[in-house]
PDB file of N, CA and C in Angstrom:
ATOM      1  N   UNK A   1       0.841  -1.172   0.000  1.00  0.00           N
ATOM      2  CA  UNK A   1       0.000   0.000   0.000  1.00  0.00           C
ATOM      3  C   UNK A   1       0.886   1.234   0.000  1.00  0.00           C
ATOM      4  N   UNK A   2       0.754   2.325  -0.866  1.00  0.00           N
ATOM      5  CA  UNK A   2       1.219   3.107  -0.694  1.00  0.00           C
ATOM      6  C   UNK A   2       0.140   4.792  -0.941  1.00  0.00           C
ATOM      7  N   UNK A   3       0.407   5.589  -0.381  1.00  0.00           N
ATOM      8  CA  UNK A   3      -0.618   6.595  -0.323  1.00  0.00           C
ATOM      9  C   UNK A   3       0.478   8.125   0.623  1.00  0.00           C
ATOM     10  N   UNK A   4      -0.126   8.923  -0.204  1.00  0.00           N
ATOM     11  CA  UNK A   4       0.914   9.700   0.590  1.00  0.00           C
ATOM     12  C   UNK A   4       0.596  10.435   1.251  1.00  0.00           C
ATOM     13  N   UNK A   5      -0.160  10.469   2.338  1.00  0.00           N
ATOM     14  CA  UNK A   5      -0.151  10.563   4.053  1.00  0.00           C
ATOM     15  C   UNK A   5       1.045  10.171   4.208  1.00  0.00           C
ATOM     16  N   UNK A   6       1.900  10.571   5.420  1.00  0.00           N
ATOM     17  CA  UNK A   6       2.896  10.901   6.249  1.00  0.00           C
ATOM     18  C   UNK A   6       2.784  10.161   7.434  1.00  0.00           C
ATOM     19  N   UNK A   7       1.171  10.107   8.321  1.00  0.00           N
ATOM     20  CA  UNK A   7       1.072   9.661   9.357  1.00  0.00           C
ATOM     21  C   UNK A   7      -0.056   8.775   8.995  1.00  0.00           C
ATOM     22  N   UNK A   8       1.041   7.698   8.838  1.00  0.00           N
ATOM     23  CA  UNK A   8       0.345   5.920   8.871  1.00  0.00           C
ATOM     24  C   UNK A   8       0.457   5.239  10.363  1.00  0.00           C
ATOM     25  N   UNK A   9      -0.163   4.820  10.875  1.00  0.00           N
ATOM     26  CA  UNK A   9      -0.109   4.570  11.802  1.00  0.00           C
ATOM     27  C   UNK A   9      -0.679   2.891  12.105  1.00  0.00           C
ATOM     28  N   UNK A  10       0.573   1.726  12.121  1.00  0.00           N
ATOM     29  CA  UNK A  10       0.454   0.998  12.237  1.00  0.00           C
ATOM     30  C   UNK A  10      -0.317  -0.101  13.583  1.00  0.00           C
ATOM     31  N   UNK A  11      -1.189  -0.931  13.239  1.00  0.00           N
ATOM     32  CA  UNK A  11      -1.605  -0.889  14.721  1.00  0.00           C
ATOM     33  C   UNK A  11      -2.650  -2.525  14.321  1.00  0.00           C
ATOM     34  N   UNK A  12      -3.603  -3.180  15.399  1.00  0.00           N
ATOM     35  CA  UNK A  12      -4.433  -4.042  15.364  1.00  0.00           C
ATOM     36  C   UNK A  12      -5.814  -3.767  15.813  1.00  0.00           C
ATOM     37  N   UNK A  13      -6.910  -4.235  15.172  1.00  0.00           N
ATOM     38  CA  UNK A  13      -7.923  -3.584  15.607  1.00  0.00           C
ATOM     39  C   UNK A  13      -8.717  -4.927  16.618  1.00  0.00           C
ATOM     40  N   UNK A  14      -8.767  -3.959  17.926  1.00  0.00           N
ATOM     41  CA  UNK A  14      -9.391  -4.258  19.427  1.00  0.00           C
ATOM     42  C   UNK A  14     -10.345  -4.672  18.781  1.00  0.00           C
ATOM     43  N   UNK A  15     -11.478  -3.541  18.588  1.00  0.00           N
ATOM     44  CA  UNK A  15     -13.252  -3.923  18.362  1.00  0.00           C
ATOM     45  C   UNK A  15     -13.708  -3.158  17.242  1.00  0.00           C
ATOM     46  N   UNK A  16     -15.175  -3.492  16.912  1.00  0.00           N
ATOM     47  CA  UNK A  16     -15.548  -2.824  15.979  1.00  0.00           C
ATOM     48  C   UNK A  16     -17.269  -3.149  16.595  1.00  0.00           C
ATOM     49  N   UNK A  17     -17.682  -1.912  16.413  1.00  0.00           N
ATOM     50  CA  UNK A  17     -18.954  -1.890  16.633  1.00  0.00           C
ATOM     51  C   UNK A  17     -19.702  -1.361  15.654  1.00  0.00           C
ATOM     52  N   UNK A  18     -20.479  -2.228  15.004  1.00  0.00           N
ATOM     53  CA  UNK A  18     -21.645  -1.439  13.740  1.00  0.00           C
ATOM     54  C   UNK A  18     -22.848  -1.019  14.123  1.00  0.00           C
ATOM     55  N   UNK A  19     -22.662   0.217  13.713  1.00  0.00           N
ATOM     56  CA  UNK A  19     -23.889   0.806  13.359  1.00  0.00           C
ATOM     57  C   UNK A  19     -25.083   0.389  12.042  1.00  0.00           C
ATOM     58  N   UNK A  20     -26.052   1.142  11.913  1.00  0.00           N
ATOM     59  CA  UNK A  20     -26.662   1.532  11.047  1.00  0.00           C
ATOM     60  C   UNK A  20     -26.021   1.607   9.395  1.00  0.00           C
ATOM     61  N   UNK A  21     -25.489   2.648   9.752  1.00  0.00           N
ATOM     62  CA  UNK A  21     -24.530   3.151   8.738  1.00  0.00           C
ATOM     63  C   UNK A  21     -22.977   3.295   9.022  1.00  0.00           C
ATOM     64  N   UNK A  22     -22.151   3.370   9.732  1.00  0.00           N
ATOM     65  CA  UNK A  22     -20.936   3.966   9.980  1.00  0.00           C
ATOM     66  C   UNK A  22     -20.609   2.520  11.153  1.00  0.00           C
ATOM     67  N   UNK A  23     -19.620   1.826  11.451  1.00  0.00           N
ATOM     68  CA  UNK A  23     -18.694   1.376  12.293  1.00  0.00           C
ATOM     69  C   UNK A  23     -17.459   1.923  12.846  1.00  0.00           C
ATOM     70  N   UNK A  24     -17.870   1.868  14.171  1.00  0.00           N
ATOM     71  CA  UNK A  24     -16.517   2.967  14.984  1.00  0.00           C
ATOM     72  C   UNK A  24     -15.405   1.206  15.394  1.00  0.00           C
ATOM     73  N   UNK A  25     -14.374   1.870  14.748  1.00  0.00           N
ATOM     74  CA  UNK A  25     -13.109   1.012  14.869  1.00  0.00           C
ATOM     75  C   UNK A  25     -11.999   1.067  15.659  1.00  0.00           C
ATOM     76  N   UNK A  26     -11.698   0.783  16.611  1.00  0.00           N
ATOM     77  CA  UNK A  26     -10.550   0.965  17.518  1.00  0.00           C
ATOM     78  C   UNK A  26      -9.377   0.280  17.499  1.00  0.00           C
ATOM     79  N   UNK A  27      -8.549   0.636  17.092  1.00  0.00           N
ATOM     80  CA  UNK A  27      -6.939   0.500  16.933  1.00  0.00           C
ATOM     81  C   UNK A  27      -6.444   0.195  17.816  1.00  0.00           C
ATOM     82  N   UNK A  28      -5.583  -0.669  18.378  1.00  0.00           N
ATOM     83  CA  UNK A  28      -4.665  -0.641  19.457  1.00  0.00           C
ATOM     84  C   UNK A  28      -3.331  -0.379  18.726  1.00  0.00           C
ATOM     85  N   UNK A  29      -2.477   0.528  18.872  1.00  0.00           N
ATOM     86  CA  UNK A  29      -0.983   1.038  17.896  1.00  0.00           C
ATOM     87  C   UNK A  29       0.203   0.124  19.008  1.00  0.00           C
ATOM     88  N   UNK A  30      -0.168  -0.006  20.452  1.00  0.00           N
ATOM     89  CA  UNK A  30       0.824  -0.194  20.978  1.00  0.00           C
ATOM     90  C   UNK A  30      -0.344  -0.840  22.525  1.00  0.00           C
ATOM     91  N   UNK A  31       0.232  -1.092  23.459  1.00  0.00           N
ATOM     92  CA  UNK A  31      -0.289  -1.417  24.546  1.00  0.00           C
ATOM     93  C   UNK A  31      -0.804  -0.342  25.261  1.00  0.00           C
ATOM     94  N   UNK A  32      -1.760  -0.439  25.762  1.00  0.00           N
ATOM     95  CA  UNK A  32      -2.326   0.747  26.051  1.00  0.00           C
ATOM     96  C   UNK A  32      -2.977   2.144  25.066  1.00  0.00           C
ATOM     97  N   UNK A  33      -2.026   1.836  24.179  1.00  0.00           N
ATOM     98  CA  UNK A  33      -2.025   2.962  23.095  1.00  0.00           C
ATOM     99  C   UNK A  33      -3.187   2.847  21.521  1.00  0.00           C
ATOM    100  N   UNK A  34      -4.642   3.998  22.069  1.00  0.00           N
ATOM    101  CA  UNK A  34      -5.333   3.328  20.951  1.00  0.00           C
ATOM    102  C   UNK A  34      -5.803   4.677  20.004  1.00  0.00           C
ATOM    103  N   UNK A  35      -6.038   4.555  18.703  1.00  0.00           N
ATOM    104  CA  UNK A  35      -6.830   5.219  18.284  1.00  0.00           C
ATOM    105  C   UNK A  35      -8.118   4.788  17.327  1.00  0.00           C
ATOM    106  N   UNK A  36      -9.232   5.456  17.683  1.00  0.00           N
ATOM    107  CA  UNK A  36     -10.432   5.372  16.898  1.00  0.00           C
ATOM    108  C   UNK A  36     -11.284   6.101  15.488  1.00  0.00           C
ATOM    109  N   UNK A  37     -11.670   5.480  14.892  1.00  0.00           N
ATOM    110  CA  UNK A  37     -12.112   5.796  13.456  1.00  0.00           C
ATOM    111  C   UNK A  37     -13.469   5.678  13.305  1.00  0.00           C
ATOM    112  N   UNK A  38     -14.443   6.192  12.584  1.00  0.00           N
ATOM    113  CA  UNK A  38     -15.274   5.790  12.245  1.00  0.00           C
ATOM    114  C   UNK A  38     -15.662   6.028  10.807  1.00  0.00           C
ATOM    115  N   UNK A  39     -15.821   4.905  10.126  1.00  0.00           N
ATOM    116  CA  UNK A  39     -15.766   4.224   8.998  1.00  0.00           C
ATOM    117  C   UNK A  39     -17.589   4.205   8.644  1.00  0.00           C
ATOM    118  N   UNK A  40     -17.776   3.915   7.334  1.00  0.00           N
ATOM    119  CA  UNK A  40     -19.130   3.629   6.684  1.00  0.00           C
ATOM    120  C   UNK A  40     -18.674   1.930   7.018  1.00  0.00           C
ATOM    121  N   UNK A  41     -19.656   1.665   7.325  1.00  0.00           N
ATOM    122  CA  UNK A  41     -20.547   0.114   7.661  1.00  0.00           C
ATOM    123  C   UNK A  41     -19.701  -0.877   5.845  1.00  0.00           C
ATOM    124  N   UNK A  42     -20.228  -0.286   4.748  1.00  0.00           N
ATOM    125  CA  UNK A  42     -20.099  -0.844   4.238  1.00  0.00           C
ATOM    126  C   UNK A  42     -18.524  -0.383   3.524  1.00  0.00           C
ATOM    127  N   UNK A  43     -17.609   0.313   3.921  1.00  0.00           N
ATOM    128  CA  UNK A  43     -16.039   0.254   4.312  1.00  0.00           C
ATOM    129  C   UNK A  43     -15.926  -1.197   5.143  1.00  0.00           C
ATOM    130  N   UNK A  44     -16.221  -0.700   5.884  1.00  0.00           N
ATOM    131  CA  UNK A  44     -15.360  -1.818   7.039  1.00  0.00           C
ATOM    132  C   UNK A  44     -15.786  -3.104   6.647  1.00  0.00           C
ATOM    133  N   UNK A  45     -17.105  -3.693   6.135  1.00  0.00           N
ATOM    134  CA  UNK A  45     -17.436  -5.038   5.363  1.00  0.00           C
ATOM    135  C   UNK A  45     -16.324  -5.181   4.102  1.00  0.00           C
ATOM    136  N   UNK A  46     -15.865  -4.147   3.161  1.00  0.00           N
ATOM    137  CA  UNK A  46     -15.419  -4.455   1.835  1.00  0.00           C
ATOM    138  C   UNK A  46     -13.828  -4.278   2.282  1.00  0.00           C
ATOM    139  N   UNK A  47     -13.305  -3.876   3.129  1.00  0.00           N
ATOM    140  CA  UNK A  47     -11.940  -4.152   3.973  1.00  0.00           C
ATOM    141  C   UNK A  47     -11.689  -5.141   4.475  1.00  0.00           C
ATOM    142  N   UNK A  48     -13.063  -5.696   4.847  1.00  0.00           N
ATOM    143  CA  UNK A  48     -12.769  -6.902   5.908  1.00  0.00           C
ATOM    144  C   UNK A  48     -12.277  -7.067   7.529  1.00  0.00           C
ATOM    145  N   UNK A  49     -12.666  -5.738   8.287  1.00  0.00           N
ATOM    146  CA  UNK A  49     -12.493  -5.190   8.929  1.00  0.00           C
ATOM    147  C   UNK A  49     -12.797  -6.302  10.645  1.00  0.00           C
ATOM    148  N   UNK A  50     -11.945  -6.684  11.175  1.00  0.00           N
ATOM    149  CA  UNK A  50     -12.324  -7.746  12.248  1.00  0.00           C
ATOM    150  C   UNK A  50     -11.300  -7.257  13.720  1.00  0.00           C
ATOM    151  N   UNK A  51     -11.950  -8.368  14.202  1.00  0.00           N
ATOM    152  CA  UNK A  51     -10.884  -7.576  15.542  1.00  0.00           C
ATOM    153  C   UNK A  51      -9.507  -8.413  15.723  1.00  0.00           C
ATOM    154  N   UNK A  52      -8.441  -8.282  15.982  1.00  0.00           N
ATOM    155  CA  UNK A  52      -7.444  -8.718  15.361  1.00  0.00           C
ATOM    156  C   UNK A  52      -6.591  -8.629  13.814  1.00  0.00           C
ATOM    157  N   UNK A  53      -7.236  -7.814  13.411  1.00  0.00           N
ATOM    158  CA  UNK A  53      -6.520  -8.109  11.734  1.00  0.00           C
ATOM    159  C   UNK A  53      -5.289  -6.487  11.703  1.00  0.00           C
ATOM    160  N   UNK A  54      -4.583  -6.730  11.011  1.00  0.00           N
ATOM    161  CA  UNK A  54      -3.394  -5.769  11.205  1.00  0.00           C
ATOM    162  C   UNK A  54      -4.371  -4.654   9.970  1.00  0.00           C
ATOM    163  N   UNK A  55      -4.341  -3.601  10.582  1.00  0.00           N
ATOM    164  CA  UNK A  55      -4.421  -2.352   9.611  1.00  0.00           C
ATOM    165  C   UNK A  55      -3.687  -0.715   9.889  1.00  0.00           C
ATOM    166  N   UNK A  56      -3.788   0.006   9.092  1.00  0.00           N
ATOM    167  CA  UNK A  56      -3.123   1.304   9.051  1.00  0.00           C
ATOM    168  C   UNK A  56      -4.118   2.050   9.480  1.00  0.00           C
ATOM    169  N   UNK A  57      -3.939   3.009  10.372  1.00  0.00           N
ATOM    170  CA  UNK A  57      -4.684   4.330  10.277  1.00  0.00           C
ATOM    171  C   UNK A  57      -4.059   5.510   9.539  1.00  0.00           C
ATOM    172  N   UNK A  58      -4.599   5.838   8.738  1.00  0.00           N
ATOM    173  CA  UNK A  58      -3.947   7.101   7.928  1.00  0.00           C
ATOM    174  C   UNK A  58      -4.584   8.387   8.439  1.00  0.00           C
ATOM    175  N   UNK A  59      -3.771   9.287   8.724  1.00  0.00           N
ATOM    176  CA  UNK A  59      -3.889  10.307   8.979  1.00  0.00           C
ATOM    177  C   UNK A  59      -3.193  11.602   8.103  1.00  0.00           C
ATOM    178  N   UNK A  60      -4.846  12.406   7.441  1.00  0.00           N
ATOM    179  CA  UNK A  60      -4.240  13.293   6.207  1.00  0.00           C
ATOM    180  C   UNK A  60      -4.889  14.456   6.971  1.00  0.00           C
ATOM    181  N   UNK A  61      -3.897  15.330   7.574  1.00  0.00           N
ATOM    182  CA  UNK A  61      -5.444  17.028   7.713  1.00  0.00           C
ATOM    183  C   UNK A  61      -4.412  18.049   7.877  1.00  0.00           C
ATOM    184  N   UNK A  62      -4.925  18.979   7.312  1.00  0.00           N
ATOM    185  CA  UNK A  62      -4.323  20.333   7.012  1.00  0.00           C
ATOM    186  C   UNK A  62      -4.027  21.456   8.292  1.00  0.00           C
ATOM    187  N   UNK A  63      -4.728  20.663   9.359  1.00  0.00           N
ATOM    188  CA  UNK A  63      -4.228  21.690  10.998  1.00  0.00           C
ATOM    189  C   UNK A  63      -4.332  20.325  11.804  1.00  0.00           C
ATOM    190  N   UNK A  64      -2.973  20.366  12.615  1.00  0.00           N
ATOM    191  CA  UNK A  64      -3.246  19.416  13.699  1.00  0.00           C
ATOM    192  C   UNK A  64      -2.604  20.735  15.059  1.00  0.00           C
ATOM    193  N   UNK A  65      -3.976  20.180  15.931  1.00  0.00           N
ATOM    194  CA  UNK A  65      -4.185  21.529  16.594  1.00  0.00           C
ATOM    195  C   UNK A  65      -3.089  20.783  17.948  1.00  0.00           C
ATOM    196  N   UNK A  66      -2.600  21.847  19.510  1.00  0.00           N
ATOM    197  CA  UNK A  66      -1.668  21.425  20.021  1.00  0.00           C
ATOM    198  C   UNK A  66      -2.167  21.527  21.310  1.00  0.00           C
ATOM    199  N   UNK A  67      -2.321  21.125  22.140  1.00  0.00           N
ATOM    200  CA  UNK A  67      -2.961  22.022  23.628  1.00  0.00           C
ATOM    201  C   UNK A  67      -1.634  21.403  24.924  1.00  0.00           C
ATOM    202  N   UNK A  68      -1.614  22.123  25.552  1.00  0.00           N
ATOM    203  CA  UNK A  68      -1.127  21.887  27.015  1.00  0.00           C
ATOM    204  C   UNK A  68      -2.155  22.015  28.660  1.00  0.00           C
ATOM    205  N   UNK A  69      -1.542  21.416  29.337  1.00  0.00           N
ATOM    206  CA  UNK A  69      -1.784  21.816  30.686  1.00  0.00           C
ATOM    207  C   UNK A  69      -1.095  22.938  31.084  1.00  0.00           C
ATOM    208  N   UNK A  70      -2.138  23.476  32.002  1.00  0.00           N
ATOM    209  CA  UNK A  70      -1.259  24.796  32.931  1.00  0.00           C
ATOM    210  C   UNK A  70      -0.343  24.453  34.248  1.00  0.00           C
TER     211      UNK A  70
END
């Protein structure tokens, strides 16, 4: 696969819960370490989308915003 996003983010997917329309997908990247997606229903069927299967999260956006604690 190649696509040119910058921030691929390698990881296994925990769970997947379907909706209606959209399935929210949760990544585990590392232990402890997760991030979540939510995908069209019929994405995640034509991916093949399960819990355990190795996938990428791609991350493409034009502001990634920064915050701190005081």
């Amino acid at each position: 696969m190649k696509v040119s996003a910058r921030n691929q983010l390698k990881g296994k997917v925990k769970s997947i819960q379907d909706g209606m329309v959209n399935s929210e997908v949760v990544i585990e990247l590392a232990p402890g370490v997760e991030i979540t997606s939510i995908i069209t229903k019929s994405s995640a069927e034509s991916l093949g989308i399960k819990a355990g299967k190795e996938v990428y999260a791609v991350i493409k956006a034009s502001n990634v915003m920064i915050g701190v604690d005081h």
